[in-house]
C-alpha atoms as a PDB file:
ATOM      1  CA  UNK A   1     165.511  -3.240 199.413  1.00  0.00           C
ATOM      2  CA  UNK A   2     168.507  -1.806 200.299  1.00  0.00           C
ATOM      3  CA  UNK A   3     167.294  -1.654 204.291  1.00  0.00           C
ATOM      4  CA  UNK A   4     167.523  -5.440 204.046  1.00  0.00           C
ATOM      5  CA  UNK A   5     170.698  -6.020 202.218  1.00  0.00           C
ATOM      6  CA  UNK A   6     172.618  -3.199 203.927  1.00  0.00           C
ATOM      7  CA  UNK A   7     172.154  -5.762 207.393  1.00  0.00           C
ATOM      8  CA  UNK A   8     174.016  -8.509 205.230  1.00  0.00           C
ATOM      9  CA  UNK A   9     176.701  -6.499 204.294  1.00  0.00           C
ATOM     10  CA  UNK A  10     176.702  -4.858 207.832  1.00  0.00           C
ATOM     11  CA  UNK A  11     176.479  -8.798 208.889  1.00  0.00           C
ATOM     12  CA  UNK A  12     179.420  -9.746 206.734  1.00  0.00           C
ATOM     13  CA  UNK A  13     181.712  -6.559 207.557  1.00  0.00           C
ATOM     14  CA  UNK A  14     181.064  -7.018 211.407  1.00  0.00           C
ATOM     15  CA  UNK A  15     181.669 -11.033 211.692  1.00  0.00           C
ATOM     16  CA  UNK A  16     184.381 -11.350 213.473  1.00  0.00           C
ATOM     17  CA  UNK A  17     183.276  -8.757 216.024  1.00  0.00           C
ATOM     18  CA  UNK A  18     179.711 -10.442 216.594  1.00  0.00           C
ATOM     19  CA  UNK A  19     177.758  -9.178 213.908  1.00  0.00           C
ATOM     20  CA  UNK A  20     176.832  -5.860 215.484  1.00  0.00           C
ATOM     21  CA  UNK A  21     176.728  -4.373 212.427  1.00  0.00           C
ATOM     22  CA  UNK A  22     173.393  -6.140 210.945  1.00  0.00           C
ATOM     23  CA  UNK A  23     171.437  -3.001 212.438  1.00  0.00           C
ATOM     24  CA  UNK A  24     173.917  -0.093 211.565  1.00  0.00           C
ATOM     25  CA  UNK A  25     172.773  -0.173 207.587  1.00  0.00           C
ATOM     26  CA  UNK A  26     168.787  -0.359 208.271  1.00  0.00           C
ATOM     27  CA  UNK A  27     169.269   2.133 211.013  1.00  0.00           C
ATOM     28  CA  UNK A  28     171.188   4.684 208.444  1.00  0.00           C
ATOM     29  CA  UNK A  29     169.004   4.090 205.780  1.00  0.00           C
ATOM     30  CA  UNK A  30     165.802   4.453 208.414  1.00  0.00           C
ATOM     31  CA  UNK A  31     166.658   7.674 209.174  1.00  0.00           C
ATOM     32  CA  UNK A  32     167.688   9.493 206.298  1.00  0.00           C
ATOM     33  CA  UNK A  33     164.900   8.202 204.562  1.00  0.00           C
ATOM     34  CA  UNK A  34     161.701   7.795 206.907  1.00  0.00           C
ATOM     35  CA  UNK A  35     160.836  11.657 206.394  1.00  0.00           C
ATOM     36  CA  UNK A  36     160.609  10.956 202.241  1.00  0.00           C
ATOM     37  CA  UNK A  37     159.879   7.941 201.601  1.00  0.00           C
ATOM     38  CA  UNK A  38     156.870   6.090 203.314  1.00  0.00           C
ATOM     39  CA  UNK A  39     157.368   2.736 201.774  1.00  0.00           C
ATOM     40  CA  UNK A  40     161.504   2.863 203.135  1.00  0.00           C
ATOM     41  CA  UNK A  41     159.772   4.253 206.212  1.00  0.00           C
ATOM     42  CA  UNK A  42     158.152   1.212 207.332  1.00  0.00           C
ATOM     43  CA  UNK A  43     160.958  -1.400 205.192  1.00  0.00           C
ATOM     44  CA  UNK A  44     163.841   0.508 207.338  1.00  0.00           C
ATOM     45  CA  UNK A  45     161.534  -0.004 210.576  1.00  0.00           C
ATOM     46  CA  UNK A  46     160.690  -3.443 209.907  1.00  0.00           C
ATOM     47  CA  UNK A  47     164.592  -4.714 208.744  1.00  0.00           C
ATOM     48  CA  UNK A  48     166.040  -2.799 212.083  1.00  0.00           C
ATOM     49  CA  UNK A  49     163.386  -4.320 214.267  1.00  0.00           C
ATOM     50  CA  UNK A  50     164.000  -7.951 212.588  1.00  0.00           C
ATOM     51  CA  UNK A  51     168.010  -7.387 213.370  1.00  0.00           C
ATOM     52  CA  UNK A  52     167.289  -6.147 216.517  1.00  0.00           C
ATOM     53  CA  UNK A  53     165.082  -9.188 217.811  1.00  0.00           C
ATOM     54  CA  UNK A  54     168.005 -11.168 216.176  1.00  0.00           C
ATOM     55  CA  UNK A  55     170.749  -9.817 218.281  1.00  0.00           C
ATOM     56  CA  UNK A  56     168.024  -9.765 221.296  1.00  0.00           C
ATOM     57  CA  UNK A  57     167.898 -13.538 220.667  1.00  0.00           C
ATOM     58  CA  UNK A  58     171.976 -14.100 219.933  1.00  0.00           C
ATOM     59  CA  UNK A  59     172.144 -12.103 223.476  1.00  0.00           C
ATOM     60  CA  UNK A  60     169.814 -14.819 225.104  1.00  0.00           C
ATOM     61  CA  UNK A  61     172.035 -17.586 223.617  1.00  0.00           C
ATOM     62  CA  UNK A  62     175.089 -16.232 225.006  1.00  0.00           C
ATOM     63  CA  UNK A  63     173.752 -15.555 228.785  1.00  0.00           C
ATOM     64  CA  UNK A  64     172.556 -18.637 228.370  1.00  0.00           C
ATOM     65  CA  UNK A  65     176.051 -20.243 228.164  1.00  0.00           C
ATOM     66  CA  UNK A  66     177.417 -17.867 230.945  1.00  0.00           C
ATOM     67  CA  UNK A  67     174.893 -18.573 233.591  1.00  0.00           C
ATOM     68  CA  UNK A  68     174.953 -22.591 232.912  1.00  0.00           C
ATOM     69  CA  UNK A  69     178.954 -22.313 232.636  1.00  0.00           C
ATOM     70  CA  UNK A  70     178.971 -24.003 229.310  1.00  0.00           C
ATOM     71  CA  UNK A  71     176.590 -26.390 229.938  1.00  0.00           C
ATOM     72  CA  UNK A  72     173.632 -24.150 228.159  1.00  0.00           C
ATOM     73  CA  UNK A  73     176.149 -24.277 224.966  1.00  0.00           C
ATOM     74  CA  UNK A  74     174.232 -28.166 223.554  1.00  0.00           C
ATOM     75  CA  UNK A  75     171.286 -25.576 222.947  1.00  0.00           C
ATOM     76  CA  UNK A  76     173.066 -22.484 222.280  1.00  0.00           C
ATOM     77  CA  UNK A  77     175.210 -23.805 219.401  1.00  0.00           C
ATOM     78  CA  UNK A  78     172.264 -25.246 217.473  1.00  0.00           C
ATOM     79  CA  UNK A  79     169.959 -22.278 218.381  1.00  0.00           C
ATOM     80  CA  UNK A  80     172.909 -19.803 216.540  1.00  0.00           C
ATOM     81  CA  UNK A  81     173.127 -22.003 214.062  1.00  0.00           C
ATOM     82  CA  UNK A  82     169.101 -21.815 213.397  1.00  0.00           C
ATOM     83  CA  UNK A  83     168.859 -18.502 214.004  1.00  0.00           C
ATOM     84  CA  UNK A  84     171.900 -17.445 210.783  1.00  0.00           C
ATOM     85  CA  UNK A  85     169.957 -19.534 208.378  1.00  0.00           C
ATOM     86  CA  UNK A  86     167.081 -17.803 209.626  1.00  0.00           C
ATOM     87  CA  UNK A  87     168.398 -14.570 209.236  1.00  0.00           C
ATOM     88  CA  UNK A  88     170.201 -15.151 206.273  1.00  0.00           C
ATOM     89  CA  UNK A  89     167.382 -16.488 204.490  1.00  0.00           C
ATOM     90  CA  UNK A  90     164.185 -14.028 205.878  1.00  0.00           C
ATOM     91  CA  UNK A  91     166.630 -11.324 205.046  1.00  0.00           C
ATOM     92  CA  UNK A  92     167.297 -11.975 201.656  1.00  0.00           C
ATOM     93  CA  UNK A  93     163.226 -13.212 201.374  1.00  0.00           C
ATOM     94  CA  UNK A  94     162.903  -9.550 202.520  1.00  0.00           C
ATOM     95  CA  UNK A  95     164.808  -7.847 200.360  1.00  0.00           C
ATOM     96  CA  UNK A  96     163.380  -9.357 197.075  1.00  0.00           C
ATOM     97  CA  UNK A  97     159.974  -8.497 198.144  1.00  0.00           C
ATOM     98  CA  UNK A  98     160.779  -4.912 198.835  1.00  0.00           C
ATOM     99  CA  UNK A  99     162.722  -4.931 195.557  1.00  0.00           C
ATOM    100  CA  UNK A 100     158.913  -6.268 193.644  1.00  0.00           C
ATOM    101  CA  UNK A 101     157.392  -2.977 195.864  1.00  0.00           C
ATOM    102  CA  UNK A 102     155.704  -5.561 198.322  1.00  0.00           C
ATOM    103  CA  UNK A 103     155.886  -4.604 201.607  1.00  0.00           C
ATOM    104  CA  UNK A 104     157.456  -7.754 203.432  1.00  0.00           C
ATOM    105  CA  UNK A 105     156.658  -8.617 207.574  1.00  0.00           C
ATOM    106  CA  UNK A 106     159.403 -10.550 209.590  1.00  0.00           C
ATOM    107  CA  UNK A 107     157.693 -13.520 211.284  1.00  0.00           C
ATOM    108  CA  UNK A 108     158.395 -13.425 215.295  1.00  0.00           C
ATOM    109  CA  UNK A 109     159.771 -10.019 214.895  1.00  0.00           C
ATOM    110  CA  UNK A 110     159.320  -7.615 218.040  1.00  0.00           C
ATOM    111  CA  UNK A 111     157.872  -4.475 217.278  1.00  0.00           C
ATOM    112  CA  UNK A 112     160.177  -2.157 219.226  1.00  0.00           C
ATOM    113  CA  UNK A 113     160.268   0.596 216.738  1.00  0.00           C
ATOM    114  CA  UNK A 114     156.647   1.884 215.256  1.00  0.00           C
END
């Protein structure tokens, strides 16, 4: 549980510097705890990859608006907007599960970390 919720409060802390901080918490909490704890094991994995794929996606947004010198922004704004009630909401979804003991699976989440 507290994989998930440590990428809100990482999310919340980091705001006004882009919200890098969403996959500091799971990332801590991944790796002092993968070795002892199966079920944080694969909750840390799956919150770090889901705020990864986020930022991956944010990234896209923002090139986006570069490369189409503003013009790209009529998508981008919406799609930033969709993707933090996305994140806010799957996040917290996430977090309750793990806190019941049911492992929980991000929908479009890349896999990058196994």
């Amino acid at each position: 549980m507290f994989a998930h919720l440590s990428a809100l409060v990482g999310g919340l802390l980091t705001s006004a510097a882009g919200g890098w901080g969403t996959f500091i918490g799971p990332l801590i909490i991944w790796l002092v705890k993968k070795d002892t704890m199966p079920f944080v094991n694969d909750q840390g994995k799956e919150a770090l990859n889901f705020n990864i794929t986020v930022a991956i996606v944010c990234l896209a947004l923002v090139l986006l608006s570069i490369v189409t010198l503003g013009v790209g922004l009529i998508i981008a704004i919406p799609g930033w907007v969709i993707v933090g009630i996305a994140w806010l909401v799957l996040t917290i979804l996430a977090a309750v599960k793990a806190n019941e003991g049911v492992a929980y699976r991000y929908p479009l989440t890349l896999r990058l970390i196994k």
